[in-house]
PDB file of N, CA and C in Angstrom:
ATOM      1  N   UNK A   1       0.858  -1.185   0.000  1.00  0.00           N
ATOM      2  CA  UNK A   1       0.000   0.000   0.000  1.00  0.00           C
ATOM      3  C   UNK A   1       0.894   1.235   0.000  1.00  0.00           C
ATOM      4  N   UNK A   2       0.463   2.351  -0.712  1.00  0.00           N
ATOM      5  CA  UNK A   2       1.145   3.452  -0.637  1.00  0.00           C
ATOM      6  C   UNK A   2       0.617   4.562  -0.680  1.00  0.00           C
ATOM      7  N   UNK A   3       1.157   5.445   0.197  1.00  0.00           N
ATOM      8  CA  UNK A   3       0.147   6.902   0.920  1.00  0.00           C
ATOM      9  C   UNK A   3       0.076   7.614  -0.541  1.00  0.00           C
ATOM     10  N   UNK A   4       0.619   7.775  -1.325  1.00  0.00           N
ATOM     11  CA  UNK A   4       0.282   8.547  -2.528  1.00  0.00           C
ATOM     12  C   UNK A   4      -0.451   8.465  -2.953  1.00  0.00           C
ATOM     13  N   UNK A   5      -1.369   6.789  -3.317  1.00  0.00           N
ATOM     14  CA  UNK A   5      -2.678   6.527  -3.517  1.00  0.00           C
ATOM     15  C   UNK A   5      -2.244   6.096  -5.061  1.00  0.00           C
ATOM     16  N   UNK A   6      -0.749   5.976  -5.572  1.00  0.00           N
ATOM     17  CA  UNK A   6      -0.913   5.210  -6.541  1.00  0.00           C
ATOM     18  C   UNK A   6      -1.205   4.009  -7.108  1.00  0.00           C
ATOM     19  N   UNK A   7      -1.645   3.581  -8.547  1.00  0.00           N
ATOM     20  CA  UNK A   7      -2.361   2.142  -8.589  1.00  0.00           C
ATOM     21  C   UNK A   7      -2.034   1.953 -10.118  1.00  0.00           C
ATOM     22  N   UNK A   8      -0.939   0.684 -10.453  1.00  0.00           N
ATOM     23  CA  UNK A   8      -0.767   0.377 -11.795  1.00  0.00           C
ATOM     24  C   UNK A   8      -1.187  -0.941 -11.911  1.00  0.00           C
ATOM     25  N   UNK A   9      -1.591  -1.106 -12.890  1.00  0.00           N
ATOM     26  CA  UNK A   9      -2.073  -2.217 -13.750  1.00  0.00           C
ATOM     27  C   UNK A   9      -2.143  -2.405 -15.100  1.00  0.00           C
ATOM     28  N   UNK A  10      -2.036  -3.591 -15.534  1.00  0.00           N
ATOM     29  CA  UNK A  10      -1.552  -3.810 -16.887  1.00  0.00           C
ATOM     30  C   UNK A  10      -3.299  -2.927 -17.723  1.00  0.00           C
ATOM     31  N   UNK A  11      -3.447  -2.172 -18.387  1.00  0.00           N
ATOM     32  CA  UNK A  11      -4.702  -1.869 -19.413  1.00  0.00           C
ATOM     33  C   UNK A  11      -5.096  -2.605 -20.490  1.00  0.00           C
ATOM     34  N   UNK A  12      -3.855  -3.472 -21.228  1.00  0.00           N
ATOM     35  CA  UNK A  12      -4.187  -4.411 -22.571  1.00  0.00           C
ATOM     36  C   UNK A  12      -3.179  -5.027 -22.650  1.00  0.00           C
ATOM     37  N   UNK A  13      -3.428  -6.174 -23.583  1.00  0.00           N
ATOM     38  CA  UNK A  13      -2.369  -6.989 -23.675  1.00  0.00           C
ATOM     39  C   UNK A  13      -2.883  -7.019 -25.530  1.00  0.00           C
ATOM     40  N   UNK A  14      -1.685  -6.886 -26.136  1.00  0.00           N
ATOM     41  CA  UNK A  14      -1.745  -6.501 -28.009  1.00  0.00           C
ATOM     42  C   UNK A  14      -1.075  -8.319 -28.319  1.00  0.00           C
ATOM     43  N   UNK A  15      -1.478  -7.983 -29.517  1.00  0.00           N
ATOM     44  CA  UNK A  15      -0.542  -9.276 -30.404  1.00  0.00           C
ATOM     45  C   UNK A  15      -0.233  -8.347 -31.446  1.00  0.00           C
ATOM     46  N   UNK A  16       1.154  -8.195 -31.509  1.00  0.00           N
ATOM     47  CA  UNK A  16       1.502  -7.629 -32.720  1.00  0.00           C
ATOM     48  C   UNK A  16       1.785  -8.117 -33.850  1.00  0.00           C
ATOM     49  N   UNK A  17       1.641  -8.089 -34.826  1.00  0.00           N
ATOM     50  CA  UNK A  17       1.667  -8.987 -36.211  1.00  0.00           C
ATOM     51  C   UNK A  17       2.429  -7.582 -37.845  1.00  0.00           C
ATOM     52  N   UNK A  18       3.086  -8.337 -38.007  1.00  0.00           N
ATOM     53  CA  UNK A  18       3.551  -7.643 -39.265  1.00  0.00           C
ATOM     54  C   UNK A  18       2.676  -7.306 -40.394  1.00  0.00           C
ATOM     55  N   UNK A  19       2.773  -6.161 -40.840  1.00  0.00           N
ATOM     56  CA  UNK A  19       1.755  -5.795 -42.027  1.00  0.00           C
ATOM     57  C   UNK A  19       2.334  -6.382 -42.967  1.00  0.00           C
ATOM     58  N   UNK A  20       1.306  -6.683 -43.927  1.00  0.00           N
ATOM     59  CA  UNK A  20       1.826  -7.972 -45.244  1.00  0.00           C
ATOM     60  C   UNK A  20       2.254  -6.716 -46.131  1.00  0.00           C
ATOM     61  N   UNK A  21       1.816  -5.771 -46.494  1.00  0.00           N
ATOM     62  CA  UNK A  21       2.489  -5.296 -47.583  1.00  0.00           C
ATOM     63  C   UNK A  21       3.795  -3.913 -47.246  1.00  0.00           C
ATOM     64  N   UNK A  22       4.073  -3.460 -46.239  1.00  0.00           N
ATOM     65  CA  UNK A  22       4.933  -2.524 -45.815  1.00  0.00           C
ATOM     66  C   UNK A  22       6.039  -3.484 -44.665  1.00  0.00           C
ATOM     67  N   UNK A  23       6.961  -2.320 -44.501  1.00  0.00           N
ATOM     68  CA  UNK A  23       7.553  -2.518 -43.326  1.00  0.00           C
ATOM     69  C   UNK A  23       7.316  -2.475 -41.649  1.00  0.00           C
ATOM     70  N   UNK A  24       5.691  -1.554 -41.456  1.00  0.00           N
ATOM     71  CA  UNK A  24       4.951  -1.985 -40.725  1.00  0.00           C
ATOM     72  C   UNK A  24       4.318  -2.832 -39.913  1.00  0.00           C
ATOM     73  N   UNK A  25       3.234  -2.461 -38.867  1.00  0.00           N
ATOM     74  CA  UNK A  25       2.970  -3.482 -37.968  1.00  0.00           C
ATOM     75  C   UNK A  25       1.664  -3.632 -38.012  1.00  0.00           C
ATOM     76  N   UNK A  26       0.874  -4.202 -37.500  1.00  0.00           N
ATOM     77  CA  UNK A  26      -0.464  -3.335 -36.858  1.00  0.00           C
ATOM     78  C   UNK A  26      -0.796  -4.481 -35.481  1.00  0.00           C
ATOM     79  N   UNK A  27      -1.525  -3.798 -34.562  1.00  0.00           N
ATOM     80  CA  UNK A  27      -1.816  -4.518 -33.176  1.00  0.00           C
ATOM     81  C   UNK A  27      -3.122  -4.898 -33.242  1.00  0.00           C
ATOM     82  N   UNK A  28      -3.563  -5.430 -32.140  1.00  0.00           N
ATOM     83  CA  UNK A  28      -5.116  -6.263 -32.160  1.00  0.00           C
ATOM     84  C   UNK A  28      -4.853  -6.730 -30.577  1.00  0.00           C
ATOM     85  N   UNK A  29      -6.235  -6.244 -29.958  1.00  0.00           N
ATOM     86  CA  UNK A  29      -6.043  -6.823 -28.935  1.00  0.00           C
ATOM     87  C   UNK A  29      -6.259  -7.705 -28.643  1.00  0.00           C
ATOM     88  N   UNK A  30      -5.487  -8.433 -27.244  1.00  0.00           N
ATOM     89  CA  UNK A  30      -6.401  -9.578 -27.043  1.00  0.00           C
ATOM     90  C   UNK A  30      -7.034 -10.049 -26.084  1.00  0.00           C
ATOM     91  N   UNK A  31      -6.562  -9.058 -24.992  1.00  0.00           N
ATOM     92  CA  UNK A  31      -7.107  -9.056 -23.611  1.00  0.00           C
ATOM     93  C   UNK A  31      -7.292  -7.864 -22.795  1.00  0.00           C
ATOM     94  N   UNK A  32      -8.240  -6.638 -22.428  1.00  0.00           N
ATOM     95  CA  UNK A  32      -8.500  -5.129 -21.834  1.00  0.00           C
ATOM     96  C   UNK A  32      -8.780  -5.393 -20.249  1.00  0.00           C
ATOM     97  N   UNK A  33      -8.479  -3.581 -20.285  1.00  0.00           N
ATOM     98  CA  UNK A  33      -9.209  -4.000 -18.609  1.00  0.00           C
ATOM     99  C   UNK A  33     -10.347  -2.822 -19.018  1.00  0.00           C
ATOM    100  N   UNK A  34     -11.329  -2.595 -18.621  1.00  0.00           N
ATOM    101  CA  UNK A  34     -12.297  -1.439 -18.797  1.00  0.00           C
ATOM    102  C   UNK A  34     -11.964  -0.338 -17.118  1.00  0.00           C
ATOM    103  N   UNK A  35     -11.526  -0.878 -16.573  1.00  0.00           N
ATOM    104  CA  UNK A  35     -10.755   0.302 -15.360  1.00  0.00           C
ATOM    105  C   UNK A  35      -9.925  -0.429 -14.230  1.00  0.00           C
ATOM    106  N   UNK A  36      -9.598   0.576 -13.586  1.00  0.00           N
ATOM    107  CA  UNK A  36      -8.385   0.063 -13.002  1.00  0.00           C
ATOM    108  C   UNK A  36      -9.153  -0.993 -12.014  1.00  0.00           C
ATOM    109  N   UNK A  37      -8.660  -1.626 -11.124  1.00  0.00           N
ATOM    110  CA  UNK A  37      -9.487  -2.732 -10.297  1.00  0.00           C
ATOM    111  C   UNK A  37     -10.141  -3.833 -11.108  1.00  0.00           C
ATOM    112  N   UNK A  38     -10.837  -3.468 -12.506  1.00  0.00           N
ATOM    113  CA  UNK A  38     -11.589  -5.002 -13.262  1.00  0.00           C
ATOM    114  C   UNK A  38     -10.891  -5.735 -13.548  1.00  0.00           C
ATOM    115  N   UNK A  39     -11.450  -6.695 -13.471  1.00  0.00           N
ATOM    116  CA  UNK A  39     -10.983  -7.714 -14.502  1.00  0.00           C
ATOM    117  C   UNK A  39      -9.920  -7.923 -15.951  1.00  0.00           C
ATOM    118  N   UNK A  40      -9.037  -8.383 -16.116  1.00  0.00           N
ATOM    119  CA  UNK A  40      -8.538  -8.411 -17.553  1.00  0.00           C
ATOM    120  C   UNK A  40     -10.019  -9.591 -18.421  1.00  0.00           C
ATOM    121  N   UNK A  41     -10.346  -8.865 -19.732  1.00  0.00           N
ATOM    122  CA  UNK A  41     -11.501  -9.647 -20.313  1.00  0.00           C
ATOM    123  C   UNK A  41     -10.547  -9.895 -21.696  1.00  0.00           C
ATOM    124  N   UNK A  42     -10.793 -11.594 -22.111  1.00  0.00           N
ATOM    125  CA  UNK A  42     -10.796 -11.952 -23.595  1.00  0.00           C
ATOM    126  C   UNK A  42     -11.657 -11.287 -24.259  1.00  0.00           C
ATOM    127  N   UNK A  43     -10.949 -10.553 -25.340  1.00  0.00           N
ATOM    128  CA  UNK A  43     -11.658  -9.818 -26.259  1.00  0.00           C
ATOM    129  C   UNK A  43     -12.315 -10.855 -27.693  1.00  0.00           C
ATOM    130  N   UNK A  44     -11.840 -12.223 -27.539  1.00  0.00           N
ATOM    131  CA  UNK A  44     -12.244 -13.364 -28.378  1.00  0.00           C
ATOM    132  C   UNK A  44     -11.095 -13.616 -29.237  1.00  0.00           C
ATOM    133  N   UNK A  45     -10.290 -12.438 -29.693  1.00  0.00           N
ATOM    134  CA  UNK A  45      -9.408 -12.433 -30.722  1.00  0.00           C
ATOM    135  C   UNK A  45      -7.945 -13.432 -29.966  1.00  0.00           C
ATOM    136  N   UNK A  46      -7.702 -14.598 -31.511  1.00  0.00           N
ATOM    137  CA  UNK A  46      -6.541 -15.724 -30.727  1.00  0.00           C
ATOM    138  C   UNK A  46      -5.941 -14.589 -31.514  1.00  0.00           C
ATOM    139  N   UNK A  47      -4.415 -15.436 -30.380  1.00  0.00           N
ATOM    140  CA  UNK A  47      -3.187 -14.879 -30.797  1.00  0.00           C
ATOM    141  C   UNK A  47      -2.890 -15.292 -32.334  1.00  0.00           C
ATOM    142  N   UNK A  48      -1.524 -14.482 -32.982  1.00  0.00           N
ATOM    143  CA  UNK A  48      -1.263 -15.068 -34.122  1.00  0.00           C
ATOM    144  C   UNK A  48      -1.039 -16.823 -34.418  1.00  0.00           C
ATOM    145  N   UNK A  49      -1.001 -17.134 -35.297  1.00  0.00           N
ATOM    146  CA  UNK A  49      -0.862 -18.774 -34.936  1.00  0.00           C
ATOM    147  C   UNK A  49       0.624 -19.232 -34.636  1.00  0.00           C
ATOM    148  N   UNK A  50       1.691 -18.581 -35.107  1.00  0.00           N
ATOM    149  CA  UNK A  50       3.082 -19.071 -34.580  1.00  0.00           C
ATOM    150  C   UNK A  50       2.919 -18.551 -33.083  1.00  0.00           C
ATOM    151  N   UNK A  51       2.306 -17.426 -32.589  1.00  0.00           N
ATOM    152  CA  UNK A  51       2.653 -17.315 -30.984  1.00  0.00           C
ATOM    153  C   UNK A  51       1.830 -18.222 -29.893  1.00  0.00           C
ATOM    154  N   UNK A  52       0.702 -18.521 -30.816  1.00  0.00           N
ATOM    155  CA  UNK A  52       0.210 -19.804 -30.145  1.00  0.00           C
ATOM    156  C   UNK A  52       0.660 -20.691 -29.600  1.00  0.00           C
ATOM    157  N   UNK A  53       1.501 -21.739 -31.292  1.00  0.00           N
ATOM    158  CA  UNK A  53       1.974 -22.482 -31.205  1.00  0.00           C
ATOM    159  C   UNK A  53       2.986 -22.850 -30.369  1.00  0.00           C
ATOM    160  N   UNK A  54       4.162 -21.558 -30.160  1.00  0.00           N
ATOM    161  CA  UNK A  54       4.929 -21.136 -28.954  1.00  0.00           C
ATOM    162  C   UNK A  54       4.664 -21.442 -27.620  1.00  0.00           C
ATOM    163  N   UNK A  55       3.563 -21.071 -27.585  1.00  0.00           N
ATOM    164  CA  UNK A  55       2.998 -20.797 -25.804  1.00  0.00           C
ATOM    165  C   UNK A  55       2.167 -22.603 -25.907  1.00  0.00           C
ATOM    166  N   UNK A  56       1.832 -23.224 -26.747  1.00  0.00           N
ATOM    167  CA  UNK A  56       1.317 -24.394 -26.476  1.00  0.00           C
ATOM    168  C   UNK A  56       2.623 -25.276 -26.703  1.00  0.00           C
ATOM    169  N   UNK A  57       3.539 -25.036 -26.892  1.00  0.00           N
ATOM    170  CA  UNK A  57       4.811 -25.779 -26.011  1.00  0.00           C
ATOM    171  C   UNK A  57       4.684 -25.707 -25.201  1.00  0.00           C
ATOM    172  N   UNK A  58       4.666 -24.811 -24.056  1.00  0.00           N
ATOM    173  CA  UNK A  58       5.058 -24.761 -22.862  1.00  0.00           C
ATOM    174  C   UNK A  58       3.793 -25.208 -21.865  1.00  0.00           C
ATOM    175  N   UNK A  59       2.407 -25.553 -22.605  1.00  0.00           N
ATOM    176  CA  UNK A  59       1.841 -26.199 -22.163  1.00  0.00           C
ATOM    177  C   UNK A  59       1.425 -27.629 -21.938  1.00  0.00           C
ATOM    178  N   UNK A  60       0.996 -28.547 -20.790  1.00  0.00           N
ATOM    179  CA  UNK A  60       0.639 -29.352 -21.140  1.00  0.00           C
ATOM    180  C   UNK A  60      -0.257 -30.282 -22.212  1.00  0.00           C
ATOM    181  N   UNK A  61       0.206 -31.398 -22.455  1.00  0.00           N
ATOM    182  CA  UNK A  61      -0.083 -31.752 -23.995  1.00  0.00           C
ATOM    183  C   UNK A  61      -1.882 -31.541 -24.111  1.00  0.00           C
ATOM    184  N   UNK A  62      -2.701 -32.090 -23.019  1.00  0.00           N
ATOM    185  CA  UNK A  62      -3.947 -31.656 -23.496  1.00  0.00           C
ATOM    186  C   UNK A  62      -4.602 -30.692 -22.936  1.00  0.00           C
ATOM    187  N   UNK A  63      -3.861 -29.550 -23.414  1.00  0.00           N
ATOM    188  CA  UNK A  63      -4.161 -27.865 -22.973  1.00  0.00           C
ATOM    189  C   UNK A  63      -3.969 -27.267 -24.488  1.00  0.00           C
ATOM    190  N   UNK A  64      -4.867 -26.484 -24.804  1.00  0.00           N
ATOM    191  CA  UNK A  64      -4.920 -25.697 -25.902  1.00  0.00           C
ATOM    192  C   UNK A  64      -4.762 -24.149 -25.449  1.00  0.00           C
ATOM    193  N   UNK A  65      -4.071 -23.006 -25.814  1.00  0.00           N
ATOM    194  CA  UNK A  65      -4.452 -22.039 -25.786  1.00  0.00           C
ATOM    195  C   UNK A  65      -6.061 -21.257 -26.506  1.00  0.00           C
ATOM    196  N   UNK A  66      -6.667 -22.154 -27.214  1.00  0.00           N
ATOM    197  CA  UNK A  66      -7.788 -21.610 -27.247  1.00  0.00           C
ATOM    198  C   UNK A  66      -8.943 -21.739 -26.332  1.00  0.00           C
ATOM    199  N   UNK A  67      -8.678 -23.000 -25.649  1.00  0.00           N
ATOM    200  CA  UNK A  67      -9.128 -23.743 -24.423  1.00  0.00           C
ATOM    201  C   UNK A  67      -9.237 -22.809 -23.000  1.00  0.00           C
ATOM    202  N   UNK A  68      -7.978 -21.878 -22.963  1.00  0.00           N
ATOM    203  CA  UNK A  68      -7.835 -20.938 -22.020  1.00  0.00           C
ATOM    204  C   UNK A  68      -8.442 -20.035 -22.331  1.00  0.00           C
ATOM    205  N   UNK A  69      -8.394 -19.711 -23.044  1.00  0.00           N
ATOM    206  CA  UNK A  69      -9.106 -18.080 -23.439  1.00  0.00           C
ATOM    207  C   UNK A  69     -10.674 -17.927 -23.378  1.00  0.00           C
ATOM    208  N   UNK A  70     -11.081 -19.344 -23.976  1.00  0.00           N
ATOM    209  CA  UNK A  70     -12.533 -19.197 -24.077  1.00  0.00           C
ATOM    210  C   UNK A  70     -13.158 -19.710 -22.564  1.00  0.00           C
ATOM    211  N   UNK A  71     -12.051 -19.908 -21.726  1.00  0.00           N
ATOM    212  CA  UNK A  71     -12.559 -20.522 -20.537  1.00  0.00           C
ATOM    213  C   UNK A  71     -13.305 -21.856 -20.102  1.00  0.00           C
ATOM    214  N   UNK A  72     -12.740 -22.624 -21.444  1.00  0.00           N
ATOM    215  CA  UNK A  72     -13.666 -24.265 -20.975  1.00  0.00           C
ATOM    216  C   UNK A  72     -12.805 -25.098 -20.505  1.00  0.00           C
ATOM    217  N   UNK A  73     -11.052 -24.837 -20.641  1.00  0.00           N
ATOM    218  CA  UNK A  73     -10.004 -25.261 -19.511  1.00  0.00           C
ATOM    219  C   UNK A  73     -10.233 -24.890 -18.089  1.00  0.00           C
ATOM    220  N   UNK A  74     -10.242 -25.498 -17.051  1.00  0.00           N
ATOM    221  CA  UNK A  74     -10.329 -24.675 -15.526  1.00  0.00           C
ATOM    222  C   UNK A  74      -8.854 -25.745 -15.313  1.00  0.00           C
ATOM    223  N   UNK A  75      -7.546 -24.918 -14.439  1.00  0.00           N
ATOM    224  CA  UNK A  75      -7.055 -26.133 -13.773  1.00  0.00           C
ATOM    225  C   UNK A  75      -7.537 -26.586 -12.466  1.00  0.00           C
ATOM    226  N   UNK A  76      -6.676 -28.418 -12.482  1.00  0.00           N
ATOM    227  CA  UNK A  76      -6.961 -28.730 -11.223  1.00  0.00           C
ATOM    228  C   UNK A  76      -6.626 -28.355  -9.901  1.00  0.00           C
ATOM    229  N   UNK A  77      -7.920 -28.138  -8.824  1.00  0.00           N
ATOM    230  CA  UNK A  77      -7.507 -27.428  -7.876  1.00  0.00           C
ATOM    231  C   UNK A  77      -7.109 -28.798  -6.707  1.00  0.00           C
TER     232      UNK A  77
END
């Protein structure tokens, strides 16, 4: 806690993806907060498919990252 009364939190989480025809980027979100204290919400949008694929290495084999997002994975408690 701090007497200043400051309060950070993450606001979005982007997937950045390369623009197909420039040297450019463009972002897309994939997860907001609507104010400070809520919730982070899936905005529905998956990640690109190589960063998927990435992050479902590091998951167990019958775990999908789309599984997480849409919330029909729960782990075991």
């Amino acid at each position: 806690e701090d007497d200043r009364g400051l309060r950070r939190q993450v606001s979005e989480i982007l997937a950045v993806a390369p623009a197909l025809a420039t040297d450019d980027f463009t972002t897309e979100p994939i997860f907001h907060r609507r104010a400070i204290g809520e919730p982070m919400e899936w905005t529905g949008v998956q990640p690109p498919d190589a960063l998927a694929e990435r992050i479902e290495r590091a998951l167990p084999p019958d775990v999908s990252v789309k599984e997480i997002l849409s919330g029909e994975w729960r782990p075991e408690r």
